[in-house]
Every structure is written in structure tokens, then in C-alpha cells.
C-alpha atoms as a PDB file:
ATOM      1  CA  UNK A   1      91.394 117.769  98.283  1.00  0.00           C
ATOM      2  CA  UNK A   2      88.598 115.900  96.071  1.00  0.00           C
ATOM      3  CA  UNK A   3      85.295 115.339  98.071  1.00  0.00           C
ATOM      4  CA  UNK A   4      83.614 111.854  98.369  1.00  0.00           C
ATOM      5  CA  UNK A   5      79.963 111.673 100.234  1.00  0.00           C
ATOM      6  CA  UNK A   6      79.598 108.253 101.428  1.00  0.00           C
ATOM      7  CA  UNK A   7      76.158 106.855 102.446  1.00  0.00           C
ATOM      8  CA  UNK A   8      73.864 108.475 100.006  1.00  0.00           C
ATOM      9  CA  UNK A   9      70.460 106.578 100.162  1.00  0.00           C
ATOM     10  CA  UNK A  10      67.994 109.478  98.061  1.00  0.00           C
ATOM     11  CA  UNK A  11      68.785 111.503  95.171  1.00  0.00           C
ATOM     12  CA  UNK A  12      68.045 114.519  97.059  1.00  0.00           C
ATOM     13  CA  UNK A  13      71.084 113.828  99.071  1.00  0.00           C
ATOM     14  CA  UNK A  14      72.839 113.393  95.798  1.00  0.00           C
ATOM     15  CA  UNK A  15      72.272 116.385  94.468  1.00  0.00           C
ATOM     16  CA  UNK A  16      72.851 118.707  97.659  1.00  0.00           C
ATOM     17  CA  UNK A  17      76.204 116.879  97.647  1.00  0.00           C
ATOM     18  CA  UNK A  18      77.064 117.770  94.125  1.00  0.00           C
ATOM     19  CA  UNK A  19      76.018 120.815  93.535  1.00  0.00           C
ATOM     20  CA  UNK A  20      78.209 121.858  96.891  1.00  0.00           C
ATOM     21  CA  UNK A  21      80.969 120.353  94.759  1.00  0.00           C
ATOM     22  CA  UNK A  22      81.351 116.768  95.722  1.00  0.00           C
ATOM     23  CA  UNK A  23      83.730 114.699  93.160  1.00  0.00           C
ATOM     24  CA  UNK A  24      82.266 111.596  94.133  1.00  0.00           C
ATOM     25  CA  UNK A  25      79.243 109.907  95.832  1.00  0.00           C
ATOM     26  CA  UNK A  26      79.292 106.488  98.312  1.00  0.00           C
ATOM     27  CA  UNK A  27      76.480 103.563  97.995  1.00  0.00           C
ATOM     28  CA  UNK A  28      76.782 101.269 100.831  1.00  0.00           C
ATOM     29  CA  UNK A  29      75.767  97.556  99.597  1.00  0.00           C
ATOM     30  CA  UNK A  30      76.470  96.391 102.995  1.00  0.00           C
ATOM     31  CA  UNK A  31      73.180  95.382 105.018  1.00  0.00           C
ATOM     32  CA  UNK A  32      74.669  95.670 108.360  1.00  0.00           C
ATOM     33  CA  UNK A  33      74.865  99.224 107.972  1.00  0.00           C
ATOM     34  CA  UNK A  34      72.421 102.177 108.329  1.00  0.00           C
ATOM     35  CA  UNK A  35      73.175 102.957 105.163  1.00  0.00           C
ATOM     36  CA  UNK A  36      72.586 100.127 102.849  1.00  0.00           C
ATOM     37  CA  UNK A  37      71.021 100.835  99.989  1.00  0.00           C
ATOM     38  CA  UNK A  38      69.294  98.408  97.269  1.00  0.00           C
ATOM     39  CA  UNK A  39      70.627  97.281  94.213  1.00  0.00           C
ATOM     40  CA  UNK A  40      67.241  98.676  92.543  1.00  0.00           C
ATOM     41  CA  UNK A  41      67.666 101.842  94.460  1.00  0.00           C
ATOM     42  CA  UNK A  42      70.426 103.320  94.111  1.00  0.00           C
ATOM     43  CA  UNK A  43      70.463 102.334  90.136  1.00  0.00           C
ATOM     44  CA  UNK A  44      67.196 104.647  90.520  1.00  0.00           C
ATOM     45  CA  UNK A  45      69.363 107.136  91.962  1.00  0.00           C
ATOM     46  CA  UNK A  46      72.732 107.105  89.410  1.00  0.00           C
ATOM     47  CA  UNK A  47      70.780 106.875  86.557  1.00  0.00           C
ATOM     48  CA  UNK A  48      69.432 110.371  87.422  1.00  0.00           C
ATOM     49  CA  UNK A  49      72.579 111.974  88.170  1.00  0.00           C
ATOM     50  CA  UNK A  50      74.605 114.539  86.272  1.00  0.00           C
ATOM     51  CA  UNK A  51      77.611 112.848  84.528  1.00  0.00           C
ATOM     52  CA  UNK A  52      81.630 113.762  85.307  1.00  0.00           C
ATOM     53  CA  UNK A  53      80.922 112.275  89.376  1.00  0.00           C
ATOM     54  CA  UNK A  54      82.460 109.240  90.557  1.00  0.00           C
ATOM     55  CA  UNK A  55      79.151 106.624  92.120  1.00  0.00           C
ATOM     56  CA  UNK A  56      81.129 104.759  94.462  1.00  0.00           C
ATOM     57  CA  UNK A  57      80.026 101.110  95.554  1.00  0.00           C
ATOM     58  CA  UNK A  58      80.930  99.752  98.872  1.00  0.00           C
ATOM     59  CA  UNK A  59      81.366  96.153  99.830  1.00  0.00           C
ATOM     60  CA  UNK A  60      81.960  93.881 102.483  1.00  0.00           C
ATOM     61  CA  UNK A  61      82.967  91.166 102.263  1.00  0.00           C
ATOM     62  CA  UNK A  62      81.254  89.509  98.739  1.00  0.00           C
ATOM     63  CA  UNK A  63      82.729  87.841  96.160  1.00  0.00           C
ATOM     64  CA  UNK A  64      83.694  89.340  92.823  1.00  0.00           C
ATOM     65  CA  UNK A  65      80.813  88.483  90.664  1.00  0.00           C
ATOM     66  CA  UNK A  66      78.348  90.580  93.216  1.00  0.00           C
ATOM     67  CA  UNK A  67      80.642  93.242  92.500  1.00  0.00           C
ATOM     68  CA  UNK A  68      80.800  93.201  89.300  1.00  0.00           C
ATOM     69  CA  UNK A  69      77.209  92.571  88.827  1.00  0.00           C
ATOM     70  CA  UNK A  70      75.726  95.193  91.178  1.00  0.00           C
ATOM     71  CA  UNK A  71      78.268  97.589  89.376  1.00  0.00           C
ATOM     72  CA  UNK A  72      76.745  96.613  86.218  1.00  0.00           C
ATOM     73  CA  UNK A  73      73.211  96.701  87.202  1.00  0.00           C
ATOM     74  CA  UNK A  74      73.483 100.073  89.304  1.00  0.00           C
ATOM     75  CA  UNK A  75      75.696 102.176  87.177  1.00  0.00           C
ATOM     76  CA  UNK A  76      78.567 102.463  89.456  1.00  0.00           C
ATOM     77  CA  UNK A  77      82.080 103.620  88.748  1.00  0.00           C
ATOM     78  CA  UNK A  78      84.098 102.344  91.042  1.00  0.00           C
ATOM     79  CA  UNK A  79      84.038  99.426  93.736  1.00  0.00           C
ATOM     80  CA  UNK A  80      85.731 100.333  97.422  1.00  0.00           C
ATOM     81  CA  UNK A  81      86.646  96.992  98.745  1.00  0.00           C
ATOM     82  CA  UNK A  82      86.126  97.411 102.432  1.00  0.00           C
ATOM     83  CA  UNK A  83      87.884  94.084 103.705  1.00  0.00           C
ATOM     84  CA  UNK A  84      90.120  92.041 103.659  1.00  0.00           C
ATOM     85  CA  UNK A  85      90.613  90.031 100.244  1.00  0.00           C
ATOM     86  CA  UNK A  86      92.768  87.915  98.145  1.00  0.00           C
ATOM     87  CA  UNK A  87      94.480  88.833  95.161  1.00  0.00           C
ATOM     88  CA  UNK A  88      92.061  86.262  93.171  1.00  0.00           C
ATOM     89  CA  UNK A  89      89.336  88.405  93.988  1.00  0.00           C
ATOM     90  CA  UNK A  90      90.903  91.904  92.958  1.00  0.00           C
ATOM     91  CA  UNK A  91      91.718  90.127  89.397  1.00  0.00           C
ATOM     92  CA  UNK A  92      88.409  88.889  88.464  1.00  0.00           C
ATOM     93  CA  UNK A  93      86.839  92.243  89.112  1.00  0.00           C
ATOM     94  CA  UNK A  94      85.885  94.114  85.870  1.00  0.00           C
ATOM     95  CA  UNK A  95      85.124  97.313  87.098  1.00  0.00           C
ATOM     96  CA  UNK A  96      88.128 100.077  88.330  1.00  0.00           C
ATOM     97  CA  UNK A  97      88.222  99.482  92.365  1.00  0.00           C
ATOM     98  CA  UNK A  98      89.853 100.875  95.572  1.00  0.00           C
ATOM     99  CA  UNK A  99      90.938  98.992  98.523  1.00  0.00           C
ATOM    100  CA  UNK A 100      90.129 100.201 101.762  1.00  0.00           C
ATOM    101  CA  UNK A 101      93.069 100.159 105.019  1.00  0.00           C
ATOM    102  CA  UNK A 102      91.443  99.743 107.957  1.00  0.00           C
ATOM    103  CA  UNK A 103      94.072 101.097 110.014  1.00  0.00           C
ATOM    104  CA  UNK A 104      94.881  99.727 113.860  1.00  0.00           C
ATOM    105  CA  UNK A 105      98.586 101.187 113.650  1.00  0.00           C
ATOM    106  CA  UNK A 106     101.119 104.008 111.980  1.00  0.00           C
ATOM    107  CA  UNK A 107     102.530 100.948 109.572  1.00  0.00           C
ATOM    108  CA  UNK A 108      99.369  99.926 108.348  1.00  0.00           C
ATOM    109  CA  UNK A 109      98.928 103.444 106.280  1.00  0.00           C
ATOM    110  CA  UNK A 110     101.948 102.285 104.294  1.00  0.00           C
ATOM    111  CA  UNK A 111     100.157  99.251 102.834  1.00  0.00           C
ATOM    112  CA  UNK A 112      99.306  99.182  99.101  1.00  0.00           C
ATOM    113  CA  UNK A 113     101.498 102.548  98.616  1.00  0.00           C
ATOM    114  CA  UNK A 114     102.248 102.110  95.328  1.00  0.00           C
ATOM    115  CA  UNK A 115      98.132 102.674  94.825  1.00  0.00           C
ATOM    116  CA  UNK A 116      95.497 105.066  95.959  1.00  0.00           C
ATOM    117  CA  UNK A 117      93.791 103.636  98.723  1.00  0.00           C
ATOM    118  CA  UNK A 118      91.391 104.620 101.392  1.00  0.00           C
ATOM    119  CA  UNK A 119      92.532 104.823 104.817  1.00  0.00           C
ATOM    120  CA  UNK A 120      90.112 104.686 107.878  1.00  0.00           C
ATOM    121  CA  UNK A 121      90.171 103.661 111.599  1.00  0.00           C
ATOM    122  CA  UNK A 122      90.165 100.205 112.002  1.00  0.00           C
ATOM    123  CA  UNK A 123      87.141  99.211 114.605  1.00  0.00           C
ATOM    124  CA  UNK A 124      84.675  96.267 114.483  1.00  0.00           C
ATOM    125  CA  UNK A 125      81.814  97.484 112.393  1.00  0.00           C
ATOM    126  CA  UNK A 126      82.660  98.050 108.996  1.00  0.00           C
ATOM    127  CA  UNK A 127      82.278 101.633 108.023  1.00  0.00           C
ATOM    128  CA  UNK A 128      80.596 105.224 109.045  1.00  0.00           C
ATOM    129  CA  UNK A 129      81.230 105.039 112.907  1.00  0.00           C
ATOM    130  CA  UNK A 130      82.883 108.111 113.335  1.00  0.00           C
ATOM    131  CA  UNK A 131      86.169 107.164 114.866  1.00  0.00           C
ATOM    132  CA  UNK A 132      89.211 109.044 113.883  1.00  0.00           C
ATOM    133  CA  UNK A 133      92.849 108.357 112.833  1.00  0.00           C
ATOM    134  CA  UNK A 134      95.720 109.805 114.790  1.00  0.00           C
ATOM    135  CA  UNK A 135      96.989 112.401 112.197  1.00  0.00           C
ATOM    136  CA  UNK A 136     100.290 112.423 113.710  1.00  0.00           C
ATOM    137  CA  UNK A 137     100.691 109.139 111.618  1.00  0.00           C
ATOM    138  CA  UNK A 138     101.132 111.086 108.344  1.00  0.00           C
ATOM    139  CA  UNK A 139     103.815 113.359 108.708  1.00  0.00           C
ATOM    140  CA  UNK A 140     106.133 112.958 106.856  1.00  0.00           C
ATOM    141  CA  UNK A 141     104.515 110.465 104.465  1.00  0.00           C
ATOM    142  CA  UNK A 142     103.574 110.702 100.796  1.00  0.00           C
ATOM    143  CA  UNK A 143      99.877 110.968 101.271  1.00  0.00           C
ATOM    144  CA  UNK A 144      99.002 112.311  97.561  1.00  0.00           C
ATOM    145  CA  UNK A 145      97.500 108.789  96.759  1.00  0.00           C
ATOM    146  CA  UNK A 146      95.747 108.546 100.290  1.00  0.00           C
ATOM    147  CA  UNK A 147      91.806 109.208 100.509  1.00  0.00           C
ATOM    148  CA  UNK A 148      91.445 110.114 104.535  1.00  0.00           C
ATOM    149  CA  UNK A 149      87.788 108.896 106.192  1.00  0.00           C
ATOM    150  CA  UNK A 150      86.849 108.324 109.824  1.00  0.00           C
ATOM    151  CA  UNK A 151      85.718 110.657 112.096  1.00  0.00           C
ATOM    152  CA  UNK A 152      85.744 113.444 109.728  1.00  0.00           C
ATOM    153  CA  UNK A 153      83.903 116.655 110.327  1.00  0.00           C
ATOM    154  CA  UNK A 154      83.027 120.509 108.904  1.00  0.00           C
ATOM    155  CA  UNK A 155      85.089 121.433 111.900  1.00  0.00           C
ATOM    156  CA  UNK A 156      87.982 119.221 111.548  1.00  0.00           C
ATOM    157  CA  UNK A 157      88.907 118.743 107.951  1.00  0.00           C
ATOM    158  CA  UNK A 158      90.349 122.239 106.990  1.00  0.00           C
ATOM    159  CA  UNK A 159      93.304 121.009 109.590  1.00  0.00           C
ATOM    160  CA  UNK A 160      94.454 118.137 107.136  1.00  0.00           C
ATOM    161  CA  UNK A 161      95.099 120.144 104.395  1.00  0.00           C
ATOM    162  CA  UNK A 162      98.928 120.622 105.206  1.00  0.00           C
ATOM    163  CA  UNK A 163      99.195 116.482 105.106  1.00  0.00           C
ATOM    164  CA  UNK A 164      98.341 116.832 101.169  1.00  0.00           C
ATOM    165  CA  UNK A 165      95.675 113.650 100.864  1.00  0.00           C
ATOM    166  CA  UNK A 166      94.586 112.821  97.768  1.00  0.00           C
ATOM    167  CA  UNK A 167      91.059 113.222  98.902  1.00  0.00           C
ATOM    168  CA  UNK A 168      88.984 113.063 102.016  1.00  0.00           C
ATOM    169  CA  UNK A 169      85.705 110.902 102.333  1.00  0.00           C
ATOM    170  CA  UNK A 170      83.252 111.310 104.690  1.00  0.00           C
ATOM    171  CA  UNK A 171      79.183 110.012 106.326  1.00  0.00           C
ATOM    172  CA  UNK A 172      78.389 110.045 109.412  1.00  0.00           C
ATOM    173  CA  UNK A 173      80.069 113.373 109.924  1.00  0.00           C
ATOM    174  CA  UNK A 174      77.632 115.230 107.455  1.00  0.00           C
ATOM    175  CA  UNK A 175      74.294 113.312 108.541  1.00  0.00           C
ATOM    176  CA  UNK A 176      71.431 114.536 110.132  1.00  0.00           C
ATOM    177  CA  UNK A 177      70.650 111.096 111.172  1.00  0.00           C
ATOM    178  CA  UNK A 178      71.691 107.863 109.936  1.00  0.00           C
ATOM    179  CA  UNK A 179      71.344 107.689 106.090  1.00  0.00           C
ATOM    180  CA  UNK A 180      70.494 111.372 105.798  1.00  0.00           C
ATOM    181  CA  UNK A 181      72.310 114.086 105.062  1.00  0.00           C
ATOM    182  CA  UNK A 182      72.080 117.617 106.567  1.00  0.00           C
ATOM    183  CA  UNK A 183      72.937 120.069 103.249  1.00  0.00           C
ATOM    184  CA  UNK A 184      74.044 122.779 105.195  1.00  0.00           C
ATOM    185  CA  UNK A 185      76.874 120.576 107.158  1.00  0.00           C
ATOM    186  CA  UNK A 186      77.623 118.892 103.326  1.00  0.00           C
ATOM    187  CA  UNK A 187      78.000 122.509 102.037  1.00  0.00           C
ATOM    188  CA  UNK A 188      80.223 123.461 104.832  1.00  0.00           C
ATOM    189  CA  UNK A 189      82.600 119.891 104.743  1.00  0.00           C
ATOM    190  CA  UNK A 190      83.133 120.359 100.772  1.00  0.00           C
ATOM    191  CA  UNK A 191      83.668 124.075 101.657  1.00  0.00           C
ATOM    192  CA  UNK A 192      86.240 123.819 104.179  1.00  0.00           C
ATOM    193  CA  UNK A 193      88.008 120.784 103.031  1.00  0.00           C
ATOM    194  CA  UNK A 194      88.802 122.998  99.501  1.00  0.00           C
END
């Protein structure tokens, strides 16, 4: 399964995350969360990092041009779209982007199939609360264009490998507090999710 870090906010926690083998790194551009990180930040960040890594920009609920622009300005790869949005908004983006499913039942998961798409728990905060998806919900479902977060752990995600995701994406459950990382759990997540 490929390995996003989400909520990096220092380039130390960058590079503990990539050189245990992350495939791509989460900026939150959200300033409700714990994790937000500045436009001039994290572009101090990315434009230190090793190429061949997805940067990963997450928004709530903005309008296309800030994502496009803070892509721009920062470096970023890819935009994760972490609400709900219209179609208009998806078209006028210039930069490759995922959506996310906030999940509240089984049926939900089957939005957007046709795509890869994150799927998380749905809850009231947007993002990194730890709350965790029924796995039941994906057997016997294509999952090979699903990235998995939400209450992910070291301890828990060698147990989804029989589900096939396409990836697995994970923050709070590698932290050492909010916005920091703890290397050895990062090291251990990438380890046992391969």
C-alpha cells in the first residue's frame, strides 16, 4: 500500500517520513486545524525536499483560485479537496486533485468509484481526529483506487492489507503531539502497512 503522512508542519518531519519510505507528504491549509501550516511555510519546506514524493495540499472549503494559487506558490502536487464541492470548482482547478469521502455510511465508499479518492470517517471537524471506519464496509469492494485514513495506527494498519487499498494515509496516529511527528511510530506505520 503507498504511504501518505498528513500534517507535516517542519522539514524534519518531512524527512523522517521519507526516508522511512513515505510516497507522499500532507500540508494542511486549513486554520481550524492543529495542523495548519502557512503558505510561506510549507513552500520553505517542499522546496527543500528530495524530488519523486507527492506534497499533498489540503483544503476546506476555498474556492479554486486559493487552490490553485497556494499550489503554485508552495510547490504542491496535488490538491485533496476535503468537502463538499461543485463540479464548477473541480474544473477550474489547474493542478491534479483528489476528492475526499467523508464517509457516515457503507454506500457512501462507493461514491466517485470510477476515481481514486480518499475515504475517511465522516465527523464534524474536518480532518486528523482519529476516528475510524468500520472495515467490514469493504469486503467485497474494489478498493484498488481507495486511499483509507481515519483512525489509523502502527498497530492497526497491517490488518487492511487483505482489503487491497490503493494507499493508506495517516496524522494523528503517528504524532507525538499535535503537528509533530514521533519518527519511531512513522517508521513503524510505513513499516507495517508494506
Amino acid at each position: 500500500m503507498k504511504c501518505k503522512i498528513c500534517g507535516i508542519t517542519s522539514y524534519e518531519d518531512a524527512m523522517v517520513a521519507i526516508e522511512a519510505g513515505a510516497d507522499a507528504l500532507g500540508f494542511v491549509f486549513y486554520e481550524k486545524s492543529p495542523r495548519f501550516i502557512t503558505v510561506p511555510h510549507a513552500k520553505k519546506i517542499i522546496k527543500k525536499l528530495p524530488p519523486f514524493v507527492e506534497k499533498v495540499a489540503l483544503f476546506v472549503n476555498v474556492d479554486a483560485d486559493t487552490i490553485n494559487s497556494t499550489c503554485q506558490e508552495t510547490g504542491a502536487t496535488l490538491a485533496q479537496i476535503h468537502f463538499e464541492a461543485p463540479n464548477e470548482l473541480f474544473e477550474a482547478l489547474k493542478v491534479p486533485f483528489i476528492r475526499v469521502i467523508r464517509a457516515q455510511k457503507r454506500e457512501d465508499i462507493l461514491n466517485f468509484s470510477d476515481a481514486y479518492r480518499l475515504v475517511d470517517a465522516y465527523c464534524e471537524a474536518y480532518g486528523g481526529v482519529g476516528k475510524r471506519l468500520n472495515s467490514e464496509w469493504f469486503k467485497n469492494i474494489d478498493c484498488s483506487k481507495i486511499i483509507l485514513a481515519g483512525g489509523l495506527t502502527p498497530q492497526n494498519v497491517a490488518s487492511l492489507k487483505e482489503y487491497g487499498f490503493y494507499g493508506v494515509d495517516v496524522s494523528s496516529g503517528v504524532e507525538a503531539s499535535h503537528g509533530k511527528k514521533d519518527s519511531q511510530k512513522v517508521k513503524e506505520f510505513i513499516a507495517n502497512a508494506r
